[in-house]
PDB file of N, CA and C in Angstrom:
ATOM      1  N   UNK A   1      80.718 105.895  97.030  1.00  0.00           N
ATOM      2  CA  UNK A   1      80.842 104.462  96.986  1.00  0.00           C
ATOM      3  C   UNK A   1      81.372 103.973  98.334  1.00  0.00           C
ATOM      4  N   UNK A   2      81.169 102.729  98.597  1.00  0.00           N
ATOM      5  CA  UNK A   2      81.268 102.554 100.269  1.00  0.00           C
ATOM      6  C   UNK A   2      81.914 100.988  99.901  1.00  0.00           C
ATOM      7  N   UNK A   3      83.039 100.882 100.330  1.00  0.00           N
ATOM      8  CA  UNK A   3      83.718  99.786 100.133  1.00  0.00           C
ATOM      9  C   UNK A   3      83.729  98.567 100.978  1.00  0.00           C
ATOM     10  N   UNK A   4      83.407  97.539 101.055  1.00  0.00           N
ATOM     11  CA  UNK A   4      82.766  96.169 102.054  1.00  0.00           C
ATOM     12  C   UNK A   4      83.802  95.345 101.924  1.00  0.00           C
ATOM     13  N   UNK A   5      84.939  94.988 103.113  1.00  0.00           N
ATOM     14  CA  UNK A   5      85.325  93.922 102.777  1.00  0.00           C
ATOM     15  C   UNK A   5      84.603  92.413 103.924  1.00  0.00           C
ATOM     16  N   UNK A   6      84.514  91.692 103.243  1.00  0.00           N
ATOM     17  CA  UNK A   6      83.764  90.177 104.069  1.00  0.00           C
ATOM     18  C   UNK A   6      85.141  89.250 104.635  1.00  0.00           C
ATOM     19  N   UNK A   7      84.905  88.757 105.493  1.00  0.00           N
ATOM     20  CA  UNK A   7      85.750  87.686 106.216  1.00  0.00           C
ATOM     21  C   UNK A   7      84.908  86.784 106.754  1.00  0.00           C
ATOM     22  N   UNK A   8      85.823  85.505 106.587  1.00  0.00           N
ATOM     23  CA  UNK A   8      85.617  84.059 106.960  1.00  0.00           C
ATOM     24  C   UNK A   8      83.969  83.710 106.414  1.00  0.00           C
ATOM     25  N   UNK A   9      83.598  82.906 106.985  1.00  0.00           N
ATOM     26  CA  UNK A   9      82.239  82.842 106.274  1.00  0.00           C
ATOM     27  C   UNK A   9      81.516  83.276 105.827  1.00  0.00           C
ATOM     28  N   UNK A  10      81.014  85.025 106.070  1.00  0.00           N
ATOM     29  CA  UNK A  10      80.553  85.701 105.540  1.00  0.00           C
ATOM     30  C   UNK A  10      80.593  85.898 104.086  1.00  0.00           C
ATOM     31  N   UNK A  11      82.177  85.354 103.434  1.00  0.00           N
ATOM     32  CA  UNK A  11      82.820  86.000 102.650  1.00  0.00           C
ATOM     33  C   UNK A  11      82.408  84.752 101.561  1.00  0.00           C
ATOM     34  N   UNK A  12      82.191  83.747 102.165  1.00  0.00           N
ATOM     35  CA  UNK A  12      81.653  82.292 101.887  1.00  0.00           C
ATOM     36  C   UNK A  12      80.899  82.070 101.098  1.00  0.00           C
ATOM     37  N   UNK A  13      79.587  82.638 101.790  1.00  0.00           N
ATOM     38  CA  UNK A  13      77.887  82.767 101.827  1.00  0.00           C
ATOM     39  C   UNK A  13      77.882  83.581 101.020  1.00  0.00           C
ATOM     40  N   UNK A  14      78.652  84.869 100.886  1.00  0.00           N
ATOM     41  CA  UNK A  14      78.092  85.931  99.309  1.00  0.00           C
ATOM     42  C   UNK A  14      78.796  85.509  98.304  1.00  0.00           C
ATOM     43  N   UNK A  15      80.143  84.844  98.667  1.00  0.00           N
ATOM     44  CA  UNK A  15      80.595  84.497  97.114  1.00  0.00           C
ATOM     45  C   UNK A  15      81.503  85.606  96.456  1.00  0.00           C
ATOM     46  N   UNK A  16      81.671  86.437  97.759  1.00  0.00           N
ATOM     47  CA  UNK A  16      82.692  87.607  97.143  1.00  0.00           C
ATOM     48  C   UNK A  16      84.131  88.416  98.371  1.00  0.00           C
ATOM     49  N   UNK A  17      85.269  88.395  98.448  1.00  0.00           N
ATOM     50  CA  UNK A  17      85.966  88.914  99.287  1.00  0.00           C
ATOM     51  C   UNK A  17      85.409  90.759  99.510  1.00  0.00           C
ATOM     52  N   UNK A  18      85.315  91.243  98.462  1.00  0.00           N
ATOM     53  CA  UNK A  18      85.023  92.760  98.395  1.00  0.00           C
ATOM     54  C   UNK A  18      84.016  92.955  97.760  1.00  0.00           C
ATOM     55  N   UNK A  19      83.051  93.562  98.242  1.00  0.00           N
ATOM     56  CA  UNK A  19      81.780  94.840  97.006  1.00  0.00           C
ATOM     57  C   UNK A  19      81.833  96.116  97.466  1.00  0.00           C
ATOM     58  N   UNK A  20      81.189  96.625  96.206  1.00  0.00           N
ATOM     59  CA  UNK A  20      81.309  98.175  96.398  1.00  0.00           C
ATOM     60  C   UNK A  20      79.645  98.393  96.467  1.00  0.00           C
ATOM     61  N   UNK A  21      79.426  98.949  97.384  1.00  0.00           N
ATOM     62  CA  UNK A  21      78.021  99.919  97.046  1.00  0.00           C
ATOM     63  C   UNK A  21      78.199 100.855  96.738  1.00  0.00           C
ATOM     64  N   UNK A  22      77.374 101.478  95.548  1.00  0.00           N
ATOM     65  CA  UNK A  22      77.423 103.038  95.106  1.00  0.00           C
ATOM     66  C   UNK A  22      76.610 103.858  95.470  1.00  0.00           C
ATOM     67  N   UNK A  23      76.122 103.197  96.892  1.00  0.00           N
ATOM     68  CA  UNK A  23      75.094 104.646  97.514  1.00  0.00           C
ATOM     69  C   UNK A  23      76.281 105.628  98.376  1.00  0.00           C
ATOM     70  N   UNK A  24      75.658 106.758  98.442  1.00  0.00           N
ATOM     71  CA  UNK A  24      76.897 107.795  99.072  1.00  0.00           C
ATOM     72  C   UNK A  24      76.498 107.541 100.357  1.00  0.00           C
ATOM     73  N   UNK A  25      75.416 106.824 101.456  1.00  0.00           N
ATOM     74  CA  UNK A  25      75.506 106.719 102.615  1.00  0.00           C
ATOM     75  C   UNK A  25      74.058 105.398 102.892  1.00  0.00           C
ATOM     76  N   UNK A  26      74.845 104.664 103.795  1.00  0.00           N
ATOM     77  CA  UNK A  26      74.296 103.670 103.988  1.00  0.00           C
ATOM     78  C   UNK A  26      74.298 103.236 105.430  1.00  0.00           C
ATOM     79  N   UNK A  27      72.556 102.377 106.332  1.00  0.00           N
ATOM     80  CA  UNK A  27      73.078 102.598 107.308  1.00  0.00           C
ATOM     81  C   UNK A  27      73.803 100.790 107.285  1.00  0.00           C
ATOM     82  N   UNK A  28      74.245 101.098 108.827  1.00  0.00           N
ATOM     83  CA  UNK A  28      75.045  99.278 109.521  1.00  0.00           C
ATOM     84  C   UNK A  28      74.431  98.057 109.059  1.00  0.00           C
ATOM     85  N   UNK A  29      72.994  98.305 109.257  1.00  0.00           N
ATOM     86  CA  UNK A  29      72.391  97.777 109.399  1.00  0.00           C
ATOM     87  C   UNK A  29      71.783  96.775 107.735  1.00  0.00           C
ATOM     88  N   UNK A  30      71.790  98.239 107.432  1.00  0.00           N
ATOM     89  CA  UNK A  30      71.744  97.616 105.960  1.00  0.00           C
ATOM     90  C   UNK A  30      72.263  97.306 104.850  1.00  0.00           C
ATOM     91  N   UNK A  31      73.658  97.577 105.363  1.00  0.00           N
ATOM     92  CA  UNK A  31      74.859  96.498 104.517  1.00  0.00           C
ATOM     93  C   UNK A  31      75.066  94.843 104.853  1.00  0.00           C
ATOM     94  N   UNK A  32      74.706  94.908 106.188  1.00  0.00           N
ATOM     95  CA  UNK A  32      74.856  93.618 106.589  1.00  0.00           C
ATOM     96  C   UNK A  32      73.129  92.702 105.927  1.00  0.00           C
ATOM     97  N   UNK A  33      71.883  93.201 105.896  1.00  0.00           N
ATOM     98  CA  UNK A  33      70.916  93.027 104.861  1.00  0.00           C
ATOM     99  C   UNK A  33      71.600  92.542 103.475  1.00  0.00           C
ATOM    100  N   UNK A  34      72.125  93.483 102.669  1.00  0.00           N
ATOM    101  CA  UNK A  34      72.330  93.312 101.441  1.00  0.00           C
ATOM    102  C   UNK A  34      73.104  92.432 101.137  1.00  0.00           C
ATOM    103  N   UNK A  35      74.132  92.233 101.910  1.00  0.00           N
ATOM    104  CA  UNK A  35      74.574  91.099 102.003  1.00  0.00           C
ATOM    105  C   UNK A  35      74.531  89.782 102.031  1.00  0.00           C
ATOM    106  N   UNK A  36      73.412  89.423 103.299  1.00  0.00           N
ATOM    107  CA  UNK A  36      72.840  88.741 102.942  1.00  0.00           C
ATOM    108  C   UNK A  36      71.915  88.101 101.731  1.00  0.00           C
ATOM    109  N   UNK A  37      71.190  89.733 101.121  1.00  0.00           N
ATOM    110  CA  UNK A  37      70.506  89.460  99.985  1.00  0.00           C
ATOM    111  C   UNK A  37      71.782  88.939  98.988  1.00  0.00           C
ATOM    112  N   UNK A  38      72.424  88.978  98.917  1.00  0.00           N
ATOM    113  CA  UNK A  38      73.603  88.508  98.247  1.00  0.00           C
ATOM    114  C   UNK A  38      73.893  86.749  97.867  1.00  0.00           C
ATOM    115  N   UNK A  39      73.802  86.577  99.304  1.00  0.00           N
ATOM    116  CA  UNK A  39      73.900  84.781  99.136  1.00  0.00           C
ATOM    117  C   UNK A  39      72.821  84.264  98.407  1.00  0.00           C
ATOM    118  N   UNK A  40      73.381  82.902  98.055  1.00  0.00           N
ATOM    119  CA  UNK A  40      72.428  82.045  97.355  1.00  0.00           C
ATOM    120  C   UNK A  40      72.077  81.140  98.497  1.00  0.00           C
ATOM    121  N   UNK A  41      72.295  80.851  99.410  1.00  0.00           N
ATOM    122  CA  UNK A  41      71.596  80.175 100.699  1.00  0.00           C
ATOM    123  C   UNK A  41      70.372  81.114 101.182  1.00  0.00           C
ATOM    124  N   UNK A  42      69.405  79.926 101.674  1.00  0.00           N
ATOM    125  CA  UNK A  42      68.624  80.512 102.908  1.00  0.00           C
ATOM    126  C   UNK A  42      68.927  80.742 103.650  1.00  0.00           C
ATOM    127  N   UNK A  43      69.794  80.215 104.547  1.00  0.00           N
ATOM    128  CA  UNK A  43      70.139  80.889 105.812  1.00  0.00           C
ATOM    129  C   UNK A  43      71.565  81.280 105.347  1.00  0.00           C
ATOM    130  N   UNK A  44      72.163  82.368 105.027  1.00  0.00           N
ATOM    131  CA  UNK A  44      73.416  82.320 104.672  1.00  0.00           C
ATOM    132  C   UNK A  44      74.537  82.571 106.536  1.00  0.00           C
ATOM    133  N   UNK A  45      73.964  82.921 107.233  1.00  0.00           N
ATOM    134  CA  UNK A  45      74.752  81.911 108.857  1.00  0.00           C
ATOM    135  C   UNK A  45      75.002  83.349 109.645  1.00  0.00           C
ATOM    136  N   UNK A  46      74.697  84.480 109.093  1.00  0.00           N
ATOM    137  CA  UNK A  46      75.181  85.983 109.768  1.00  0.00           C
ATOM    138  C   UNK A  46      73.492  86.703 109.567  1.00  0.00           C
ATOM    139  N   UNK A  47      73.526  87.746 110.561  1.00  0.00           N
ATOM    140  CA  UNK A  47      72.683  88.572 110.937  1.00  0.00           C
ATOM    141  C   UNK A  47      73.157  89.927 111.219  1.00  0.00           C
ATOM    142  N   UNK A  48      72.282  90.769 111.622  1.00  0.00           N
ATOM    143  CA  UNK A  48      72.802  91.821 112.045  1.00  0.00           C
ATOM    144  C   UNK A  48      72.978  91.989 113.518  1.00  0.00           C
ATOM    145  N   UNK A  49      72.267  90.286 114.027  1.00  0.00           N
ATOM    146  CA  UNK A  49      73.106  90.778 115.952  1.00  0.00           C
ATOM    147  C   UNK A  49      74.317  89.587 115.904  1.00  0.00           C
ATOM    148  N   UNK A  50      74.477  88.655 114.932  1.00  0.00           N
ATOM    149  CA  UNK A  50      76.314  87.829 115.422  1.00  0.00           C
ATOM    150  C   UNK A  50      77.078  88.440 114.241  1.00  0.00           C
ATOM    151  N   UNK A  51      76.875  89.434 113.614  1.00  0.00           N
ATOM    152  CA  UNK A  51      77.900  90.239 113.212  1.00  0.00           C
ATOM    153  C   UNK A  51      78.834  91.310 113.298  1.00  0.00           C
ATOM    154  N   UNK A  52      79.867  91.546 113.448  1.00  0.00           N
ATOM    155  CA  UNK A  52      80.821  92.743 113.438  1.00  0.00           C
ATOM    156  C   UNK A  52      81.187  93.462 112.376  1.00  0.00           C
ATOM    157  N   UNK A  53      81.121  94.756 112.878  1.00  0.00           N
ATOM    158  CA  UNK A  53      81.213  95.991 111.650  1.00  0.00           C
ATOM    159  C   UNK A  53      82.128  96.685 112.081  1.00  0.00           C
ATOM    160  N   UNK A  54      82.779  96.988 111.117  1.00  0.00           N
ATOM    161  CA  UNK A  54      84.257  98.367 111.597  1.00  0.00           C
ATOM    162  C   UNK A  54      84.381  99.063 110.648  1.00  0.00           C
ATOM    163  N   UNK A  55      84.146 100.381 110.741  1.00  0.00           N
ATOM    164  CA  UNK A  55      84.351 101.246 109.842  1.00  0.00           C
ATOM    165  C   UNK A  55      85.816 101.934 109.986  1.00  0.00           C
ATOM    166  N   UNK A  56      86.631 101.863 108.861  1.00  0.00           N
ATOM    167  CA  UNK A  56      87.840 102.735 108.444  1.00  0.00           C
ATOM    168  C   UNK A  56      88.529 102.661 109.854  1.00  0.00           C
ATOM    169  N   UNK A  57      89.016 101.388 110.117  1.00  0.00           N
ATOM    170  CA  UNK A  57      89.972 101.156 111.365  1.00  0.00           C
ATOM    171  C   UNK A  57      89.872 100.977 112.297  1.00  0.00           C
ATOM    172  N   UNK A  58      88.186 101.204 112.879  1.00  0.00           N
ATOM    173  CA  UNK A  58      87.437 101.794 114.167  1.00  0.00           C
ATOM    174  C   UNK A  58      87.573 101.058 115.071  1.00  0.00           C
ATOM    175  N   UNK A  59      86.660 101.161 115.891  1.00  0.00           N
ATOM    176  CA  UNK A  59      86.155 100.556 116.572  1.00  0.00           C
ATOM    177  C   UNK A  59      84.953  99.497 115.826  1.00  0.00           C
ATOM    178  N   UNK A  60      85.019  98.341 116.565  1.00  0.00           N
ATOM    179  CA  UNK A  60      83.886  97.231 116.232  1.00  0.00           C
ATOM    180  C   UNK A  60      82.902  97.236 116.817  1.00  0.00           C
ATOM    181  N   UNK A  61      81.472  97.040 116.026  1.00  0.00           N
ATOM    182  CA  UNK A  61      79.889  97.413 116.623  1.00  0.00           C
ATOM    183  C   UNK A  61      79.577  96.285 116.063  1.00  0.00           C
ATOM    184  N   UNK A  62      78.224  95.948 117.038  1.00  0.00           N
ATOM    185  CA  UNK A  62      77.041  95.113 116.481  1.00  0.00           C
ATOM    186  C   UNK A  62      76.270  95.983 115.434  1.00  0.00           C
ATOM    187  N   UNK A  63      75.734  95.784 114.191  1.00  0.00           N
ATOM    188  CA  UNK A  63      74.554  96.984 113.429  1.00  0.00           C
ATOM    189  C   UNK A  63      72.973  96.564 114.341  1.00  0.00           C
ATOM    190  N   UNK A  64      72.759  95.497 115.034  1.00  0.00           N
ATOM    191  CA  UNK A  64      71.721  96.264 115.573  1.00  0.00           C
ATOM    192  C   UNK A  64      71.630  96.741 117.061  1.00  0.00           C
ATOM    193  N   UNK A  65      72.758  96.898 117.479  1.00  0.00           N
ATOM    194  CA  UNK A  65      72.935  97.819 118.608  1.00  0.00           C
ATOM    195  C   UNK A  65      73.328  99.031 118.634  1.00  0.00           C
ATOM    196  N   UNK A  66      73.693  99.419 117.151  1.00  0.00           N
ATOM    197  CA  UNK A  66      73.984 100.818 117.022  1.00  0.00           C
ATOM    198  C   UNK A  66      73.643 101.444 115.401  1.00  0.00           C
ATOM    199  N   UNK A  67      72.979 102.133 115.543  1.00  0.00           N
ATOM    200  CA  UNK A  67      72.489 103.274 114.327  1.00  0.00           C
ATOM    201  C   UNK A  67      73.862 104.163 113.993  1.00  0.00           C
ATOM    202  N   UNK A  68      74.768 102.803 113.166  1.00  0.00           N
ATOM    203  CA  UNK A  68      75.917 103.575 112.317  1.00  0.00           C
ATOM    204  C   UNK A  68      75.305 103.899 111.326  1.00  0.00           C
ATOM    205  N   UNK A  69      75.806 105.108 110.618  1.00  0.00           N
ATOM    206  CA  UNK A  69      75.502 105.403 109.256  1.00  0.00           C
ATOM    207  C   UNK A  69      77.118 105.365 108.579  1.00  0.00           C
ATOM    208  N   UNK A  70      77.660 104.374 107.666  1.00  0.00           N
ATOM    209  CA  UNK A  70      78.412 104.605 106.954  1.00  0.00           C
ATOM    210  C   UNK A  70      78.389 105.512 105.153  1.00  0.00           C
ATOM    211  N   UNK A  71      79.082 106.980 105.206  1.00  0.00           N
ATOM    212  CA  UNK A  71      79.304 107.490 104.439  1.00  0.00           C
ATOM    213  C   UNK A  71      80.010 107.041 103.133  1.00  0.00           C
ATOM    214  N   UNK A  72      80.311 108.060 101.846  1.00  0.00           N
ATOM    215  CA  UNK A  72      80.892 107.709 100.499  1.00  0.00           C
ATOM    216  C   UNK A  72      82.396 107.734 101.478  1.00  0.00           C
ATOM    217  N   UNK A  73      82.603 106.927 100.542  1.00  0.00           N
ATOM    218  CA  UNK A  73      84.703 106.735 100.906  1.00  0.00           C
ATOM    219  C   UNK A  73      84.908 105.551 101.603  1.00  0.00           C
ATOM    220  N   UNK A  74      84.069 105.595 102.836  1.00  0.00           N
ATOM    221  CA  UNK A  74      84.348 105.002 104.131  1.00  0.00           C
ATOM    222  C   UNK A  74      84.568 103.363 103.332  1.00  0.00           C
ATOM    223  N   UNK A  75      85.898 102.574 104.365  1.00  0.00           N
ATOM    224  CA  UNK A  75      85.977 101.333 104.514  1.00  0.00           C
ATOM    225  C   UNK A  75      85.276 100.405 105.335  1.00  0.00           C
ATOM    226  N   UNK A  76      84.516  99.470 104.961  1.00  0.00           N
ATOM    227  CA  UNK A  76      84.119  98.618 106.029  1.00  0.00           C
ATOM    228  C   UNK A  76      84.656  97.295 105.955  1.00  0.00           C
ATOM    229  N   UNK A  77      84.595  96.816 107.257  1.00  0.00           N
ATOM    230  CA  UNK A  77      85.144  95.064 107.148  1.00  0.00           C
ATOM    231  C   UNK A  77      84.178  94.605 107.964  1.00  0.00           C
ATOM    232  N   UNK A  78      83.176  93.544 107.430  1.00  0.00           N
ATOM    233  CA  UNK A  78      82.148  92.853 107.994  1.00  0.00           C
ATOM    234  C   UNK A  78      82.515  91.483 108.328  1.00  0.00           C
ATOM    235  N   UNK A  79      82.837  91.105 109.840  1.00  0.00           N
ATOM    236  CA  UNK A  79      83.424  89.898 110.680  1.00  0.00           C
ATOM    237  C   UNK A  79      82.228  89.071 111.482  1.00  0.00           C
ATOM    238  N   UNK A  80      82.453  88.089 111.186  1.00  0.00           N
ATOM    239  CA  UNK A  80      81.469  86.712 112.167  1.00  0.00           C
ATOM    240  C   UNK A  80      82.200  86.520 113.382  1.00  0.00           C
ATOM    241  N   UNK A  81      80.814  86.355 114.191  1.00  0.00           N
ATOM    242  CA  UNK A  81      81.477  85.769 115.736  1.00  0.00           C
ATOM    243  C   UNK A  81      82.604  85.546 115.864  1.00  0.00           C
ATOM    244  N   UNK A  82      82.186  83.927 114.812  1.00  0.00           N
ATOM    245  CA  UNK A  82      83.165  82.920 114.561  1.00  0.00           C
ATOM    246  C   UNK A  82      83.516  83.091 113.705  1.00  0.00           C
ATOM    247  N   UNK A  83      84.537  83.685 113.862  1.00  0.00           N
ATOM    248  CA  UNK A  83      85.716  84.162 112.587  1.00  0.00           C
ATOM    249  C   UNK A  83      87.348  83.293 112.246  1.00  0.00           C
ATOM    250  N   UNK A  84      87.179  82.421 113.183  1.00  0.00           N
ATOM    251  CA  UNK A  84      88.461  81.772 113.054  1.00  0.00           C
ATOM    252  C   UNK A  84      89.796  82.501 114.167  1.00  0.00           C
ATOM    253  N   UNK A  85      90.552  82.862 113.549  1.00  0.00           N
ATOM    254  CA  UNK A  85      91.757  83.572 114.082  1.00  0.00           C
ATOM    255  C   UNK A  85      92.793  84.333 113.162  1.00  0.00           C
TER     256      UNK A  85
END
């Protein structure tokens, strides 16, 4: 299970602070997808190039500048540009 937490608008647009996916490995790219599939907007305002991904403390990536694969366990926190402060 791969744990998602959303901030600031992101968190908005799906309508949820936390989800769990129960795939044991998932890539960057396509959490920030499902997510989206998530909202009830058309444009729900995030992508996979003005979004930030951090896995379990990390370092922060764009998902389409880098072919992360997040594993079972792992924490993620999915951040907008514009995230506030």
């Amino acid at each position: 299970m791969i744990n998602v937490k959303c901030l600031g608008h992101i968190a908005s647009s799906v309508g949820v602070k936390e989800v769990e996916f129960p795939e044991g490995e998932m890539d960057a790219e396509e959490i920030v997808a499902r997510l989206r599939a998530m909202s009830s907007k058309t444009d729900p305002g995030f992508t996979m190039y003005n979004t930030l991904v951090m896995v379990d403390d990390g370092e922060a990536f764009v998902p389409a500048g880098t072919r992360k694969v997040v594993r079972n366990g792992q924490r993620v926190v999915v951040i907008p540009f514009s995230h506030g402060g």
